[in-house]
Protein backbone atom coordinates (compact mmCIF):
# COMPACT_ATOMS: atom_id res chain seq x y z
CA UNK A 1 32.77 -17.07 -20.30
CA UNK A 2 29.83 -17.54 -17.95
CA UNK A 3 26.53 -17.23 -19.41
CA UNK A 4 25.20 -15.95 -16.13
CA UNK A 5 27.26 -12.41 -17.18
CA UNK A 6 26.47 -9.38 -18.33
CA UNK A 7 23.49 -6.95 -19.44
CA UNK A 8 22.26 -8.68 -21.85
CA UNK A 9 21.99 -12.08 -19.49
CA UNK A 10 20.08 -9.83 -16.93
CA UNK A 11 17.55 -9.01 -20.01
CA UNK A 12 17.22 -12.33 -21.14
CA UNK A 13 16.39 -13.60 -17.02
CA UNK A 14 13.77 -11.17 -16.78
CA UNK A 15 12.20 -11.76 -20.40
CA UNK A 16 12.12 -15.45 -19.34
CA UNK A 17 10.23 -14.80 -15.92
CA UNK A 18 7.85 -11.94 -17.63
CA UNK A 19 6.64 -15.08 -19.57
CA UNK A 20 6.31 -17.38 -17.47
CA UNK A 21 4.24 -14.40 -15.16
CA UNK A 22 1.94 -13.89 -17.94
CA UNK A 23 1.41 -17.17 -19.03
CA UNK A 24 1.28 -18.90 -15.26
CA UNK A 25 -1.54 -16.17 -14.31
CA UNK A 26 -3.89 -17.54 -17.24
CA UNK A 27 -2.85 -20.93 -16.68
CA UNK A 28 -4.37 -20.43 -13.14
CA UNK A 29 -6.90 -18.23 -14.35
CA UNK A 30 -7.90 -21.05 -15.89
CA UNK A 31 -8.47 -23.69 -13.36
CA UNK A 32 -10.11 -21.29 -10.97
CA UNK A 33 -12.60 -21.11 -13.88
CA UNK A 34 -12.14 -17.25 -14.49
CA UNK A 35 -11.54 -18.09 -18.09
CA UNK A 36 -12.83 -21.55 -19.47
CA UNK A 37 -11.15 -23.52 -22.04
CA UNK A 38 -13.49 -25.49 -24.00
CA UNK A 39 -13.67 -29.01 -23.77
CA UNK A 40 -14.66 -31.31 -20.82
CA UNK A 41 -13.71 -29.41 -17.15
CA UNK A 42 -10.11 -30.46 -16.86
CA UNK A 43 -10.08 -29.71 -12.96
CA UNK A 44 -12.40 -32.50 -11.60
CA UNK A 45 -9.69 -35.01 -11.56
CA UNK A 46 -8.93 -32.37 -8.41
CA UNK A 47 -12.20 -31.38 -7.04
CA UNK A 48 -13.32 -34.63 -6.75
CA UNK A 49 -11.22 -37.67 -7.86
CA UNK A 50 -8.13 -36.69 -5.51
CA UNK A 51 -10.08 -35.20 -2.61
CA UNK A 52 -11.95 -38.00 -2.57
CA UNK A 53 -8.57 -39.75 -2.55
CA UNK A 54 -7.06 -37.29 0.28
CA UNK A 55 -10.38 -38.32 2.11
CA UNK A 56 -9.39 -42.12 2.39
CA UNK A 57 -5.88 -41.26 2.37
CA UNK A 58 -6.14 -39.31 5.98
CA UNK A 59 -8.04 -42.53 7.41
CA UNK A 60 -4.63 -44.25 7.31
CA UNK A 61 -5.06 -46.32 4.37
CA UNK A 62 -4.96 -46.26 0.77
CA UNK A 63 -8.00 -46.42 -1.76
CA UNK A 64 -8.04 -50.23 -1.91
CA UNK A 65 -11.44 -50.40 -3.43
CA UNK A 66 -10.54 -47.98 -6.07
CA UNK A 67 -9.70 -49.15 -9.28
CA UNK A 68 -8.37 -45.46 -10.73
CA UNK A 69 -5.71 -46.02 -8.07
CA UNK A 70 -2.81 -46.35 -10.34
CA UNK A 71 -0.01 -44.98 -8.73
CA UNK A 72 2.88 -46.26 -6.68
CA UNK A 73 2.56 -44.99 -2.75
CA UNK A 74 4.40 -42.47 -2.51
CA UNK A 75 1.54 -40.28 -4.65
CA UNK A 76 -0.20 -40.59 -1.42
CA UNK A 77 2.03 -37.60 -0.46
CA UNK A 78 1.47 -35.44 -3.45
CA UNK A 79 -2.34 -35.91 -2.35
CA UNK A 80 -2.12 -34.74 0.61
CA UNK A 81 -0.22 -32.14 -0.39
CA UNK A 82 -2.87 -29.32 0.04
CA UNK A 83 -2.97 -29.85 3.56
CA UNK A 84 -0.05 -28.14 3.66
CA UNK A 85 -1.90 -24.59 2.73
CA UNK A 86 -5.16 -24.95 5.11
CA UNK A 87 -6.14 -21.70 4.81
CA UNK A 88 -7.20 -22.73 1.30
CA UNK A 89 -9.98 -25.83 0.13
CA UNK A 90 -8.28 -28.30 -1.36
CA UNK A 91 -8.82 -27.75 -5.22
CA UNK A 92 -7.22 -24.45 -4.75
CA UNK A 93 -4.19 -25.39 -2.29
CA UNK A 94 -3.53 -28.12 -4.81
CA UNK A 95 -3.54 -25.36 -7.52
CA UNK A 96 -0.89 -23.14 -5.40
CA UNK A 97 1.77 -26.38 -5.28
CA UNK A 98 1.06 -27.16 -8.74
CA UNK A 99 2.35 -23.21 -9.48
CA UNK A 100 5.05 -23.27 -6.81
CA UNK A 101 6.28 -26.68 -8.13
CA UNK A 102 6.40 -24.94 -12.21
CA UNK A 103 8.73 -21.82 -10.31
CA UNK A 104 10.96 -24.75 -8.74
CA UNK A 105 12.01 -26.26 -12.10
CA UNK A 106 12.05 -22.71 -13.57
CA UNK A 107 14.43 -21.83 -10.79
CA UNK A 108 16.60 -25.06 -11.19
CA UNK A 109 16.95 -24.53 -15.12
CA UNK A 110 18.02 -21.36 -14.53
CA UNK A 111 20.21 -21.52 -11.74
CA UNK A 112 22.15 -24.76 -14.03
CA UNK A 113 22.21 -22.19 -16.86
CA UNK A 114 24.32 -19.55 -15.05
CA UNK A 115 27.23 -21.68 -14.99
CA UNK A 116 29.99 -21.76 -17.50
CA UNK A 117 29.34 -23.15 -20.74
CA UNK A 118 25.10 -24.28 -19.68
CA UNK A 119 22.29 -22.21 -21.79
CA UNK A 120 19.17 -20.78 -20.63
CA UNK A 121 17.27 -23.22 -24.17
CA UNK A 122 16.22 -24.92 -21.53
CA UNK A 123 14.18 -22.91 -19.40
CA UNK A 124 12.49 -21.32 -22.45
CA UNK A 125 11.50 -24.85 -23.47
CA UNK A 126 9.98 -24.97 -19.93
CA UNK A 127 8.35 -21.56 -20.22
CA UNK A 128 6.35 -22.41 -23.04
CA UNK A 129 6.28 -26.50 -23.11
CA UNK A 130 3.97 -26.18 -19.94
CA UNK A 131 1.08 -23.80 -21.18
CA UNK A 132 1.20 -24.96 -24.37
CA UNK A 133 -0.58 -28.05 -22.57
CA UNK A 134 -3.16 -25.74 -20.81
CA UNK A 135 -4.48 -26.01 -17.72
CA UNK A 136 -4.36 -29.72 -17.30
CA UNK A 137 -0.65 -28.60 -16.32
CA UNK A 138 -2.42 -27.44 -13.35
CA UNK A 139 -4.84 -29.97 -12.54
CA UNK A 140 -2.82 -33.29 -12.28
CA UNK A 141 0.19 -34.16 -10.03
CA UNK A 142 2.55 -34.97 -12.87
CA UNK A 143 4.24 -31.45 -12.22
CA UNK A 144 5.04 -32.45 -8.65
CA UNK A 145 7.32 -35.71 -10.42
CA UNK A 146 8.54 -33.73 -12.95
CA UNK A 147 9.99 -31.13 -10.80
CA UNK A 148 11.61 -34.04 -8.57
CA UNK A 149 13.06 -35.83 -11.73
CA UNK A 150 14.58 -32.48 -13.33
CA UNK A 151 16.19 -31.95 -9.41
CA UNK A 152 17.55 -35.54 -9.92
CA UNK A 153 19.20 -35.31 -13.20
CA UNK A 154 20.55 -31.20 -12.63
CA UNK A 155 22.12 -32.99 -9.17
CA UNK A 156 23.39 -35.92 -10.87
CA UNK A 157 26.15 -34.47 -12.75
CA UNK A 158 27.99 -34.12 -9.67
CA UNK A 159 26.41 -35.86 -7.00
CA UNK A 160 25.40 -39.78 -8.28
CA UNK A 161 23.92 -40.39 -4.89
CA UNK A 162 21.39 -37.19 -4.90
CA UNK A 163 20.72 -38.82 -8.40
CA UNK A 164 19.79 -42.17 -7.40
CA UNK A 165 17.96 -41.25 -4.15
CA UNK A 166 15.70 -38.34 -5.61
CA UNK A 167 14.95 -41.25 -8.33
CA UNK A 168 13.85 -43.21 -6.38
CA UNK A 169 11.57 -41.04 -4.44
CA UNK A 170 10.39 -40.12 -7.45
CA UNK A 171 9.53 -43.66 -8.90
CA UNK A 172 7.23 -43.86 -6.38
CA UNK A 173 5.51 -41.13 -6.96
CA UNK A 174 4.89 -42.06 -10.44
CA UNK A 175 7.48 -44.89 -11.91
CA UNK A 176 8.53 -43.37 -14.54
CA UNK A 177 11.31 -41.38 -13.15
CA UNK A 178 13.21 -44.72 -12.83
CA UNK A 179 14.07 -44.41 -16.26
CA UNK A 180 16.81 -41.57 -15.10
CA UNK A 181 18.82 -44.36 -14.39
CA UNK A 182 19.48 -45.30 -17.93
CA UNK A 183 22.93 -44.33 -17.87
CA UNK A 184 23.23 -43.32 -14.21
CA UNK A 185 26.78 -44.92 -12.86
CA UNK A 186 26.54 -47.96 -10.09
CA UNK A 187 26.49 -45.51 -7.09
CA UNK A 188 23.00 -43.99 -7.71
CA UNK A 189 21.57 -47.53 -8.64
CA UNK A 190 22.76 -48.38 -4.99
CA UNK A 191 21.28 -45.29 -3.65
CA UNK A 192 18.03 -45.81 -5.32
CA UNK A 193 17.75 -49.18 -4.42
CA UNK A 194 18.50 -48.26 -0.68
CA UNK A 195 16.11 -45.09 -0.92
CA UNK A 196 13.59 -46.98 -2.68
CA UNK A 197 13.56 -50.02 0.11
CA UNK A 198 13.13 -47.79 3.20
CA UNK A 199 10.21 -46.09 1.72
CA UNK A 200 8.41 -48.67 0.22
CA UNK A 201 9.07 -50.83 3.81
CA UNK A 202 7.87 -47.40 5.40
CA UNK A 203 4.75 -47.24 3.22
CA UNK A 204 3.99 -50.57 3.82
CA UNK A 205 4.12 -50.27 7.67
CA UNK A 206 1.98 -47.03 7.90
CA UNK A 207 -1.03 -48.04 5.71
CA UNK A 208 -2.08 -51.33 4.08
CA UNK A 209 -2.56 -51.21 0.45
CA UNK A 210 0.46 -49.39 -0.61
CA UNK A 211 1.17 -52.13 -3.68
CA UNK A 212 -2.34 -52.31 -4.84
CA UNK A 213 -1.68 -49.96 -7.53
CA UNK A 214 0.36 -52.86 -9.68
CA UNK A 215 -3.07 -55.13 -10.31
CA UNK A 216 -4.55 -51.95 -11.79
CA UNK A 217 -2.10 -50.69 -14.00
CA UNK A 218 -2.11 -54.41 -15.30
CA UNK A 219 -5.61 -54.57 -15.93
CA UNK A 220 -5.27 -51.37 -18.16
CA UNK A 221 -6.26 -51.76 -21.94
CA UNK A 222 -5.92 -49.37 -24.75
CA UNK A 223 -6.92 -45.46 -24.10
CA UNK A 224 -8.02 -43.24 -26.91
CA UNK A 225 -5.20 -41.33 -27.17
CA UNK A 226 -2.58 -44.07 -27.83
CA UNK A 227 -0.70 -44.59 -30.57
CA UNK A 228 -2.21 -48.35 -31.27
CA UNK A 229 -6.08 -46.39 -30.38
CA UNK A 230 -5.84 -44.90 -33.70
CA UNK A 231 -6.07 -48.76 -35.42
CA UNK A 232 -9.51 -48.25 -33.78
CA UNK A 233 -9.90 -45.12 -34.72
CA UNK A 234 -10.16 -45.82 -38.26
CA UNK A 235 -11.23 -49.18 -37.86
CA UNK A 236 -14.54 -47.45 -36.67
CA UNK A 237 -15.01 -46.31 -40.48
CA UNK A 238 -14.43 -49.93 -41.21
CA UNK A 239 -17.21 -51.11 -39.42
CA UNK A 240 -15.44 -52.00 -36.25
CA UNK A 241 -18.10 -53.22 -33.54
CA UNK A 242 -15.91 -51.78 -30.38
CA UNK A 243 -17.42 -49.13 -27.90
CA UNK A 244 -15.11 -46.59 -26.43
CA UNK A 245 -15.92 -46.32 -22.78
CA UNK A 246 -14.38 -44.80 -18.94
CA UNK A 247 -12.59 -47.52 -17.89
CA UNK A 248 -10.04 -47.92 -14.78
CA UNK A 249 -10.00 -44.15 -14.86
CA UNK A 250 -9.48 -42.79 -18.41
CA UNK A 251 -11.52 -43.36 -21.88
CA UNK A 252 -10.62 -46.61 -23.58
CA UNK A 253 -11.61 -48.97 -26.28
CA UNK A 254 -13.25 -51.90 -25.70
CA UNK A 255 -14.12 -54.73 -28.01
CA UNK A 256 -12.86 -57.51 -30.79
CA UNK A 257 -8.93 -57.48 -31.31
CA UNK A 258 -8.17 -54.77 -27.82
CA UNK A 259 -6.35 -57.24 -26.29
CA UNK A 260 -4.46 -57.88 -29.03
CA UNK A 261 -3.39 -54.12 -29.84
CA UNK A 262 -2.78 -53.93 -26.45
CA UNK A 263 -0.40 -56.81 -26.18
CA UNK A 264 1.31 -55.59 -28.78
CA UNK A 265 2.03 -52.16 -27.60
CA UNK A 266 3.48 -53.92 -24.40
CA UNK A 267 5.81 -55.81 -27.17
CA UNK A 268 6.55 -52.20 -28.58
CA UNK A 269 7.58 -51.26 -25.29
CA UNK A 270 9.42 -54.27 -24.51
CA UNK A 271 11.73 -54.02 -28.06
CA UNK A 272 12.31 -50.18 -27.12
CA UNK A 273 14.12 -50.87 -23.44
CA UNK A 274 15.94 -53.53 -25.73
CA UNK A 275 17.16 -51.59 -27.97
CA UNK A 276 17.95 -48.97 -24.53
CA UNK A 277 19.79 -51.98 -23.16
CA UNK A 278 21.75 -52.45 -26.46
CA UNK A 279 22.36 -48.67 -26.15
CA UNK A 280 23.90 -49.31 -22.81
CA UNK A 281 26.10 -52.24 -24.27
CA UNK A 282 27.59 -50.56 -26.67
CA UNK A 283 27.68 -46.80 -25.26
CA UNK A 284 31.45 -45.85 -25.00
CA UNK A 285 31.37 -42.01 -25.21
CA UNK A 286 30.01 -39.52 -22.23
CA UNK A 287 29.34 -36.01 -22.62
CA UNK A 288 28.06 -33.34 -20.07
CA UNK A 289 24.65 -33.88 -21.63
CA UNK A 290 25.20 -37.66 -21.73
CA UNK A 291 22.99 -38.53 -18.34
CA UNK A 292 19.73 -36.41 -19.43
CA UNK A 293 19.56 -37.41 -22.76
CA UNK A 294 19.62 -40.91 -22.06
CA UNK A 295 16.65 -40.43 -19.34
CA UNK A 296 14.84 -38.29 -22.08
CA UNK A 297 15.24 -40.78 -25.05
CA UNK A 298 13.68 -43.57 -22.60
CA UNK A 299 10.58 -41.65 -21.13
CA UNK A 300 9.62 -40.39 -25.03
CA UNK A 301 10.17 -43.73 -25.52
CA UNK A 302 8.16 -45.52 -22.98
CA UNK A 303 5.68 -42.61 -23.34
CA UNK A 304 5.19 -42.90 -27.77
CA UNK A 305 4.66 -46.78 -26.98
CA UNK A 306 2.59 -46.87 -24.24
CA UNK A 307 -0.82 -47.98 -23.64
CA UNK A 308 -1.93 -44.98 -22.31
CA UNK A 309 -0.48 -41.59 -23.44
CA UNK A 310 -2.76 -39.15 -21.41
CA UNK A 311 -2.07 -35.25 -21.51
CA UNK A 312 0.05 -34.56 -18.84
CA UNK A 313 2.60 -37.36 -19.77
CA UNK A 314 3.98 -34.73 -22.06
CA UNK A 315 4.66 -32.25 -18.59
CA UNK A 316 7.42 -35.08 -18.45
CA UNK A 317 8.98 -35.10 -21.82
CA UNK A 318 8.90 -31.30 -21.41
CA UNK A 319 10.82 -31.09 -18.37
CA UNK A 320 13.58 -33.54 -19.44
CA UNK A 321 13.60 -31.91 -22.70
CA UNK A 322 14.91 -28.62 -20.96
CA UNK A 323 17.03 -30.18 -18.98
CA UNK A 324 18.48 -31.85 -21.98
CA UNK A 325 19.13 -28.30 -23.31
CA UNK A 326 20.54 -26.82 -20.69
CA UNK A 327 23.73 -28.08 -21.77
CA UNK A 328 25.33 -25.98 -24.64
CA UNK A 329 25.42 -27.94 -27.82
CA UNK A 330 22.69 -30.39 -27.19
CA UNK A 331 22.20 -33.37 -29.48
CA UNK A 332 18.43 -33.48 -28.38
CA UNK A 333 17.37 -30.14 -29.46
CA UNK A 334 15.61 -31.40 -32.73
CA UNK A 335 13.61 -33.98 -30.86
CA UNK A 336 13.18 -31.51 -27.72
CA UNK A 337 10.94 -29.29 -30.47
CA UNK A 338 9.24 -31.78 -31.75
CA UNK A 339 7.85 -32.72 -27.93
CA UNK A 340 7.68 -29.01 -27.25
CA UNK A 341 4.83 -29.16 -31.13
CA UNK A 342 3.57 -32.19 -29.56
CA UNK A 343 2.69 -30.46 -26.65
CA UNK A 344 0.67 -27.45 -28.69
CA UNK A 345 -1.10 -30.48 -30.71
CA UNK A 346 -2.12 -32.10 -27.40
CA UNK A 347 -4.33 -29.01 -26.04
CA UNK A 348 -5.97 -29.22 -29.26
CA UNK A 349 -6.91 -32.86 -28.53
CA UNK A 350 -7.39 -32.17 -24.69
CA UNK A 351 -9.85 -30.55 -23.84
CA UNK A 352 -10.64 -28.70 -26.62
CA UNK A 353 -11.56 -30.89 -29.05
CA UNK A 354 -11.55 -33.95 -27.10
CA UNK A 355 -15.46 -34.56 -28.45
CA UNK A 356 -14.34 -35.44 -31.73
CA UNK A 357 -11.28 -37.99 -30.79
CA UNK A 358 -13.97 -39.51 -28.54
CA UNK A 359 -16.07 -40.12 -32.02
CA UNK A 360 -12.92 -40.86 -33.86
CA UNK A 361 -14.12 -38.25 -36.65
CA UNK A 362 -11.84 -36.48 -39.42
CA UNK A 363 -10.86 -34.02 -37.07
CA UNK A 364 -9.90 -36.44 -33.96
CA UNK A 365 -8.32 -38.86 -35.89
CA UNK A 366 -5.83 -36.11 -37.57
CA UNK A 367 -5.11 -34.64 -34.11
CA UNK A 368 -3.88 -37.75 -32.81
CA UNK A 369 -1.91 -38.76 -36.15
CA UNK A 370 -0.48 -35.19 -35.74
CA UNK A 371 0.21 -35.89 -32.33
CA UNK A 372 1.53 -39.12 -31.97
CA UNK A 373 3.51 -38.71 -35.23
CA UNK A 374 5.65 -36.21 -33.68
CA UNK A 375 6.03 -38.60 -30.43
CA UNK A 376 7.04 -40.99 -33.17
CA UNK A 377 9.86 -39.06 -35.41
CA UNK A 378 10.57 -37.40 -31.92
CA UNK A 379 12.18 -41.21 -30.35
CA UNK A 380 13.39 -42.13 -33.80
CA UNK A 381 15.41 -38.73 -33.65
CA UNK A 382 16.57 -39.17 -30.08
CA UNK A 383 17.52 -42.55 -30.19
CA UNK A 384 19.67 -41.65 -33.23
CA UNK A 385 21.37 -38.90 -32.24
CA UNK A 386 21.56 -40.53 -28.43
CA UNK A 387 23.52 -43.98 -30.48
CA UNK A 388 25.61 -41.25 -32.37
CA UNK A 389 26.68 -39.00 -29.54
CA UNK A 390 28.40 -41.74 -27.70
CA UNK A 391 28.83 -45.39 -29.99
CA UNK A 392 31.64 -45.40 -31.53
CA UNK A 393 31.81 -45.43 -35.12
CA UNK A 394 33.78 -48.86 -36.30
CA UNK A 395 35.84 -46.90 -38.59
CA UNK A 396 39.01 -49.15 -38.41
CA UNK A 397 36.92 -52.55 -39.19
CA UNK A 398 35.23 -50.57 -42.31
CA UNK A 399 38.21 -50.06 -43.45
CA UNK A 400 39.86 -52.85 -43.31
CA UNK A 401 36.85 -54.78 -44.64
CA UNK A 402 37.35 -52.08 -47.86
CA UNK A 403 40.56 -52.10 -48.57
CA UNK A 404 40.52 -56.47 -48.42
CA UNK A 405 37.95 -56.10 -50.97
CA UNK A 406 40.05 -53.47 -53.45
CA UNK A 407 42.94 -55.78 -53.05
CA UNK A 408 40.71 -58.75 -54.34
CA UNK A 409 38.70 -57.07 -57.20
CA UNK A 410 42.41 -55.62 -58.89
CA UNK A 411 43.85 -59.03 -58.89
C-alpha cells in the first residue's frame, strides 16, 4: 500500500510542513538579526566574505589573491546567486535561496516518500537536522550542494545518468558530492566524467583562476573543531606552546607537532576510502537503499576524519541521512540519529559557545568530545551495517572449516 494514502498521510504532510514553517521563520529570523543567537555573528561569512567574493566574481575572474578561496568553480555560481533576486541586497537575496533551497529537498523527500513502500523518516530527519544547526544553515552555501546531492541520489535509483551528471555539477560546487559515486553503476561514472569535463573546460575558458582553489585547500592545517584539534586541546593543559589563530579562512592551531596531526588525519582519511574500496570489492548484495547509504557512510566518513569539520559540514550528513531513510527499513537509521545529536551538539559549539572551544576550556573540550564522538560511533555504525547489508556472510567456508576440525578432535 502507498504511503502517500489516506487521512492519516494527509495529517502527517501537514504536521511535517507546520514544522518546518515554524522552525524556517526563526531560522531566518535569525540571520536578519531579529533574534540573536549568542556567539560570534554567524552571517558575516555573507555580508562580507561572499559579497566581497560576488564583487570579484562579476569582474570576470575568480578571487586569485584570496587565500579563503577554497572551493572548486562552480561555487562561483552559488555566489552569484543573489543576483538572481535584485530587488533584494545581497545578504538578504542570499538568505531567500538558502530558504527556497531547504523547501526543495523538503519537497524531494517528500515527493520520494509518497511512493509505494518509501517513508516520510526522512523528511522529519530533514525538518529538524537543519535547525538543530541554527542559523549557520542559513548563512553558508552548503545548503545549495546539499539540495543538488539529495536530487542526485532520489534520481539515481532510476536514472544512473541524472545521477552521475547532477554529481558532478555538484563536485564542483563543493567536492564532496563525488562521493555519491561510491556505489553508483559505470553509466553515471561516464556521465560525471563527461558533465564534469565540459564544465570545468567551460570554467576555465570564461575566467582564469578556476583551479586555484586546489593550492589552498592543500595548504590547510588543523581547525579547532577537528577530531585530531582536540590532541591540542588538551595538550594546552599540558603545557603545549601552540597558538590557535584565523588561518586560510577558519580558526586553526598552529605550532610544534600540527603538521604532524595533520598528516595523520590525511592518513585517517586515506585508510577510510580503503576500507570504502574494500567495501566495493567485496559488496555482492544491492538493496533499494543500497546507493544512498553507501554515499552517506563515505561523506560521515570523510567528514569524522577530516582536517577541518566546520558547522555546516553536518547540513551534508543531514541531507544524506534522510535520504538514507526514505527507504522503508533502513539499515542507517541508528547512525542517521546519531548525525541528527551531532547536529544539536554542534550549535552548542557554534556559535554559542564557540568562546570556550577557542580557549580549549572544560566546557569546549567536552563539546567537541561530545561532538566528534558521535561522528565517530556514527561511521563505525554505518560502515558496519553498510558491510552487513550487502557482503556476504562466508557461511559455507565456516562450516566446512568446523566440521574438518570436529572430524579431527573425535579421532
Amino acid at each position: 500500500m502507498s504511503v502517500g494514502n489516506g487521512a492519516g498521510t494527509g495529517t502527517g504532510i501537514r504536521a511535517v510542513v507546520a514544522v518546518f514553517a515554524v522552525t524556517r521563520c526563526l531560522l531566518l529570523l535569525c540571520v536578519f538579526r531579529v533574534l540573536t543567537v549568542p556567539g560570534p555573528d554567524v552571517t558575516s561569512d555573507v555580508s562580507v566574505i561572499y559579497q566581497g567574493w560576488y564583487e570579484v566574481l562579476r569582474t570576470g575572474t575568480y578571487p586569485l589573491d584570496d587565500v579563503t578561496w577554497q572551493y572548486p568553480p562552480a561555487a562561483a555560481l552559488a555566489i552569484l546567486s543573489p543576483a538572481a533576486v535584485p530587488f533584494l541586497d545581497y545578504a538578504s537575496g542570499f538568505f531567500v535561496l538558502a530558504l527556497l533551497a531547504d523547501a526543495l529537498v523538503l519537497g524531494l523527500l517528500l515527493y520520494a516518500a509518497g511512493r509505494p513502500g518509501k517513508s516520510r523518516a526522512g523528511a522529519r530527519i530533514w525538518v529538524w537536522g537543519v535547525p538543530l544547526l541554527g542559523p549557520t544553515a542559513y548563512a553558508r552555501y552548503d545548503l545549495m550542494v546539499t539540495a543538488v546531492a539529495v536530487a542526485a541520489l532520489l534520481a539515481g535509483v532510476r536514472r544512473p545518468r541524472v545521477l552521475g551528471a547532477l554529481t558532478a555539477f555538484g563536485a564542483l560546487l563543493k567536492v564532496w558530492p563525488v562521493l555519491l559515486l561510491a556505489r553508483a553503476p559505470r553509466r553515471a561514472w561516464a556521465a560525471a566524467a563527461v558533465t564534469a569535463g565540459v564544465f570545468l573546460l567551460a570554467c576555465h575558458a570564461v575566467a582564469p583562476g578556476a583551479f586555484a582553489f586546489l593550492t589552498f585547500q592543500r595548504d590547510r592545517g588543523t581547525e579547532v573543531e577537528s577530531l585530531g584539534a582536540l590532541v591540542f586541546h588538551v595538550a594546552r593543559h599540558f603545557g603545549w606552546r601552540g597558538r590557535v589563530q584565523l588561518n586560510y579562512g577558519s580558526v586553526e592551531f598552529l605550532g610544534p607537532y600540527v603538521p604532524l596531526v595533520s598528516t595523520l588525519a590525511m592518513g585517517l582519511t586515506a585508510a577510510a576510502f580503503g576500507w570504502l574500496l574494500l567495501w566495493r570489492l567485496r559488496a555482492r548484495r544491492t538493496g533499494p537503499s543500497t546507493l544512498a547509504d553507501a554515499a552517506f557512510t563515505a561523506v560521515l566518513l570523510f567528514t569524522t576524519t577530516s582536517r577541518v569539520i566546520s558547522p555546516q559540514y553536518l547540513i551534508w550528513l543531514v541531507g544524506l541521512a534522510a535520504v538514507c531513510l526514505v527507504f522503508g527499513g533502513a539499515p542507517m537509521a541508528r547512525p542517521a540519529h546519531l548525525v541528527l545529536a551531532a547536529a544539536g551538539v554542534t550549535l552548542l559549539e557554534f556559535p554559542i559557545w564557540f568562546s570556550h572551544v577557542v580557549a580549549s576550556d572544560w566546557l569546549g573540550v567536552l563539546l567537541l568530545f561530545v561532538r566528534n564522538g558521535l561522528l565517530a560511533v556514527a561511521s563505525v555504525s554505518a560502515c558496519r551495517r553498510l558491510w552487513r547489508s550487502t557482503v556476504p556472510r562466508p557461511t559455507l567456508p565456516v562450516q566446512q572449516v568446523r566440521t574438518r576440525v570436529f572430524s579431527v578432535l573425535v579421532r
